[in-house]
C-alpha atoms as a PDB file:
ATOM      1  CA  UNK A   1       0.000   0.000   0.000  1.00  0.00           C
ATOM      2  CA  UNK A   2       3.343   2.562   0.898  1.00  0.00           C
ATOM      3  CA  UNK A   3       4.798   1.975  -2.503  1.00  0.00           C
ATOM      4  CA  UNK A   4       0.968   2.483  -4.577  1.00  0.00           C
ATOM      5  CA  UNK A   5       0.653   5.897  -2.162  1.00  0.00           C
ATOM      6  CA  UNK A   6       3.832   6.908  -3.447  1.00  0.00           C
ATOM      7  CA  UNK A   7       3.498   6.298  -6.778  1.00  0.00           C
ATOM      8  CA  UNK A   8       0.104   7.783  -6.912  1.00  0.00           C
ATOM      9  CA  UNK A   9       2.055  10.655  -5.134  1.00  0.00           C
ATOM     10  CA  UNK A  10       4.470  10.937  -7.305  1.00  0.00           C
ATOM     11  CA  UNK A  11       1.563  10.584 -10.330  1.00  0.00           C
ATOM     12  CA  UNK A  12      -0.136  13.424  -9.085  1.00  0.00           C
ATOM     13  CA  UNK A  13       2.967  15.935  -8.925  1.00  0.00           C
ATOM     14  CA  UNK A  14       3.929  14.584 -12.526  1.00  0.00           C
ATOM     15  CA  UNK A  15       0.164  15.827 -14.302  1.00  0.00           C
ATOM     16  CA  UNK A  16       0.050  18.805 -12.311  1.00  0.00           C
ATOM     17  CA  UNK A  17       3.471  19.965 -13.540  1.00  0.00           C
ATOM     18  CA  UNK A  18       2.992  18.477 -17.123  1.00  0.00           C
ATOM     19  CA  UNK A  19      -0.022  20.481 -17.209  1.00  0.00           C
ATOM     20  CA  UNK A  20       1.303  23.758 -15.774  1.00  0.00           C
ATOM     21  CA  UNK A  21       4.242  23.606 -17.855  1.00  0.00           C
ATOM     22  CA  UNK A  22       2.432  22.654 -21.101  1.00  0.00           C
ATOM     23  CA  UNK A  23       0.144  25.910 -20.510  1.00  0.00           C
ATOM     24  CA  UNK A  24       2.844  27.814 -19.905  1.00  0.00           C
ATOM     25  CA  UNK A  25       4.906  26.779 -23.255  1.00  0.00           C
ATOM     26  CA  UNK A  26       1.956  27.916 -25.718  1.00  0.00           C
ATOM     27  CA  UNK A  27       1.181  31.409 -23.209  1.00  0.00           C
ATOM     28  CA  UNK A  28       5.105  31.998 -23.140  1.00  0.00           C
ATOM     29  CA  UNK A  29       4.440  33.607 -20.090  1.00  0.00           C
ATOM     30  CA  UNK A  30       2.548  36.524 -21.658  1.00  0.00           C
ATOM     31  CA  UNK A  31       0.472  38.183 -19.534  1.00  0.00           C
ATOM     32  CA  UNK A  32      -1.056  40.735 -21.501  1.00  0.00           C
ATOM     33  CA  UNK A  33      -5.121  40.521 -23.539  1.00  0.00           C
ATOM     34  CA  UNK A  34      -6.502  37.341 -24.100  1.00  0.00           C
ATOM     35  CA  UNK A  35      -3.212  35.311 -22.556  1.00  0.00           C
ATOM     36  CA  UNK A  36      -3.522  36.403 -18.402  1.00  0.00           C
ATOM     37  CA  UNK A  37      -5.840  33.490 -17.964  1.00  0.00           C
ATOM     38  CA  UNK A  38      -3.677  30.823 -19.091  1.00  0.00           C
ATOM     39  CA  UNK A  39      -0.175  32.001 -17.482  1.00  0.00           C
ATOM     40  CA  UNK A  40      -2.220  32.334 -14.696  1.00  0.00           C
ATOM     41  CA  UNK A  41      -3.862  28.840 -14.969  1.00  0.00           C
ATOM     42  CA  UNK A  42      -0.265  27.268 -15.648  1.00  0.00           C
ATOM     43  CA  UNK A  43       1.329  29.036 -12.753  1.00  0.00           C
ATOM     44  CA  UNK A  44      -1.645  27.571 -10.742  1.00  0.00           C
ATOM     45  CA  UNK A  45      -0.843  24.134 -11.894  1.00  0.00           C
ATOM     46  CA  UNK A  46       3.016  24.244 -11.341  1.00  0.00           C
ATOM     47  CA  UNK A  47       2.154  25.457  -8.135  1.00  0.00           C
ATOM     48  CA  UNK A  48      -0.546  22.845  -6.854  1.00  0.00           C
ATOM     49  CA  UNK A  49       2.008  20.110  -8.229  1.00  0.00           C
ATOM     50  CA  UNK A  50       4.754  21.257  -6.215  1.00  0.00           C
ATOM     51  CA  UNK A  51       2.159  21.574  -2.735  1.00  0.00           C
ATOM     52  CA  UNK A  52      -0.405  18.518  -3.583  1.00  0.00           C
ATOM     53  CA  UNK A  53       2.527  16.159  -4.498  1.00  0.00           C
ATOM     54  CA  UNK A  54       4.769  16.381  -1.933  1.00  0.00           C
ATOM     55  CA  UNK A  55       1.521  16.827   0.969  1.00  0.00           C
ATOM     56  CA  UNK A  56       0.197  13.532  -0.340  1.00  0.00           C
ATOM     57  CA  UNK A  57       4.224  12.087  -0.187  1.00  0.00           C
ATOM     58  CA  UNK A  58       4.640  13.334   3.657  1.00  0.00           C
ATOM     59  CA  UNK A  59       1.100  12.396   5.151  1.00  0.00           C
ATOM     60  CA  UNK A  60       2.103   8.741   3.750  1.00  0.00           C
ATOM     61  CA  UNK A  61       5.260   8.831   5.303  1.00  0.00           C
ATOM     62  CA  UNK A  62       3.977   9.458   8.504  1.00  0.00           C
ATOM     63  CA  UNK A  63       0.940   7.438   8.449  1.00  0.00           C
ATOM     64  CA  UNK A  64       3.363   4.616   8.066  1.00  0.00           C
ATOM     65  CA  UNK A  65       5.899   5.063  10.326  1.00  0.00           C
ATOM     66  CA  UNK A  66       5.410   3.486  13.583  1.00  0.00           C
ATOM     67  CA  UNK A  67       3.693   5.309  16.731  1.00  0.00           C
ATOM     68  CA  UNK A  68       5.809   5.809  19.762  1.00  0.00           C
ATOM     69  CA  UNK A  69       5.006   6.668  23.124  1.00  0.00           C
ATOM     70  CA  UNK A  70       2.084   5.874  23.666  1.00  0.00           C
ATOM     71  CA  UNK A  71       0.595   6.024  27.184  1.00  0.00           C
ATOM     72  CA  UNK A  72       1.373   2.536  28.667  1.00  0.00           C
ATOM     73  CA  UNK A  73       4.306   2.788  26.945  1.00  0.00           C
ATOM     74  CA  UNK A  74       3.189  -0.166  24.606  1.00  0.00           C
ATOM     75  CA  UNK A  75       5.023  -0.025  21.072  1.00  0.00           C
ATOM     76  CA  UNK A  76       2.974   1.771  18.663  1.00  0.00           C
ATOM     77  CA  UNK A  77       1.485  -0.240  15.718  1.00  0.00           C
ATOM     78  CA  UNK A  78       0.895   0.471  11.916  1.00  0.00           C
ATOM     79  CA  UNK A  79      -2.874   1.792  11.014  1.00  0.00           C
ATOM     80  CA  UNK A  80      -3.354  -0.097   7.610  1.00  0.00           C
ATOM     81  CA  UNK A  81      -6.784   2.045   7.345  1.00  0.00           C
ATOM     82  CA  UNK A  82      -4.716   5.667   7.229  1.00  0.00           C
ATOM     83  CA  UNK A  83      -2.469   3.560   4.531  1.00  0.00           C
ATOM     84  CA  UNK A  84      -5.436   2.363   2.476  1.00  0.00           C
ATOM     85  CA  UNK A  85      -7.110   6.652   2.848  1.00  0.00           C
ATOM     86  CA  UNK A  86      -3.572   8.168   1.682  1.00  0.00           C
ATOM     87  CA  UNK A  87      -3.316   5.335  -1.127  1.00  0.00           C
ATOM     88  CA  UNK A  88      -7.075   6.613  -2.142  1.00  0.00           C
ATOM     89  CA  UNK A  89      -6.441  10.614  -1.720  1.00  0.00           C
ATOM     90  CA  UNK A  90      -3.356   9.418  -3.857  1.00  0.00           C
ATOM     91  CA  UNK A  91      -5.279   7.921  -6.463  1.00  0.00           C
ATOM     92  CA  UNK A  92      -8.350  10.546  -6.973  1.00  0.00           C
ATOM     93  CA  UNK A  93      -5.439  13.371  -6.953  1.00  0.00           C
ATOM     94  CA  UNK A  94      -3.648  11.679 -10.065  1.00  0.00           C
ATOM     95  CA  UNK A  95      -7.090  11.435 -12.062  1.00  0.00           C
ATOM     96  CA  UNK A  96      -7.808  14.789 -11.167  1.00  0.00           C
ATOM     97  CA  UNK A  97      -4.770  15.698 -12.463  1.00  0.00           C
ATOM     98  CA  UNK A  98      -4.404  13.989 -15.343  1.00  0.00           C
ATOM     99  CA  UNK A  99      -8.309  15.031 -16.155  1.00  0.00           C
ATOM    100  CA  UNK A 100      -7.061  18.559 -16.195  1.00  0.00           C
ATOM    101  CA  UNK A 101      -4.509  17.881 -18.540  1.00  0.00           C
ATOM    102  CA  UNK A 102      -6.502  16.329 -21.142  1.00  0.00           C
ATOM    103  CA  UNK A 103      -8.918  18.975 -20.889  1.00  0.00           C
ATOM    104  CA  UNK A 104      -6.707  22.095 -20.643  1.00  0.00           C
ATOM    105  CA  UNK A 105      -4.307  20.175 -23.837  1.00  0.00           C
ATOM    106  CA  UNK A 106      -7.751  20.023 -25.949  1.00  0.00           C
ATOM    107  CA  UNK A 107      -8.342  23.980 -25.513  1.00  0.00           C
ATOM    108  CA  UNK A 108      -5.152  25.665 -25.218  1.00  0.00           C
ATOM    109  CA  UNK A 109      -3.350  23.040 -28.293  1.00  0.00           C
ATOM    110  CA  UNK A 110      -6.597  23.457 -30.769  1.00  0.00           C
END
């Protein structure tokens, strides 16, 4: 479950940025008339890859690293169910992703 969270992690940065760099590459960064909107929708993209990716990277790192300290002083144990939700969150962010993508591509590269 880690190593599908990850990769649906690392999915997730990889459509966002795609997407925010392919908008960028046909605005070239123009932000004058009819071009603000897609700079600025690019910029969001590159943006949301670099914050969404590596949020959904950390909160499976620590949802699978083992609790410590807990008040009987028991070892702490895994929580598969936290595992399985970051794997999902993973998942839905990569389709999400790569739905904007294909829908920005079709009307920014007519």
């Amino acid at each position: 479950m880690k190593a599908l969270a990850r990769i649906g992690a690392g999915l997730s940065f990889t459509a966002f940025f795609l997407g925010g760099v392919a908008i960028l590459t046909q605005t070239e960064f123009r932000i004058t008339g009819e071009y603000v909107l897609g700079t600025a929708l690019g910029l969001f993209l590159v943006g949301t890859a670099f914050f969404a990716g590596v949020m959904l990277w950390l909160a499976v790192e620590k949802w699978t690293m083992k609790q410590q300290g807990h008040a009987l002083g028991e070892p702490g144990q895994q929580w598969p169910w936290k595992i399985i939700l970051a794997s999902i969150c993973a998942i839905v962010a990569a389709m999400v992703a790569i739905y904007l993508v294909r829908v920005l591509g079709s009307v920014f590269f007519r």
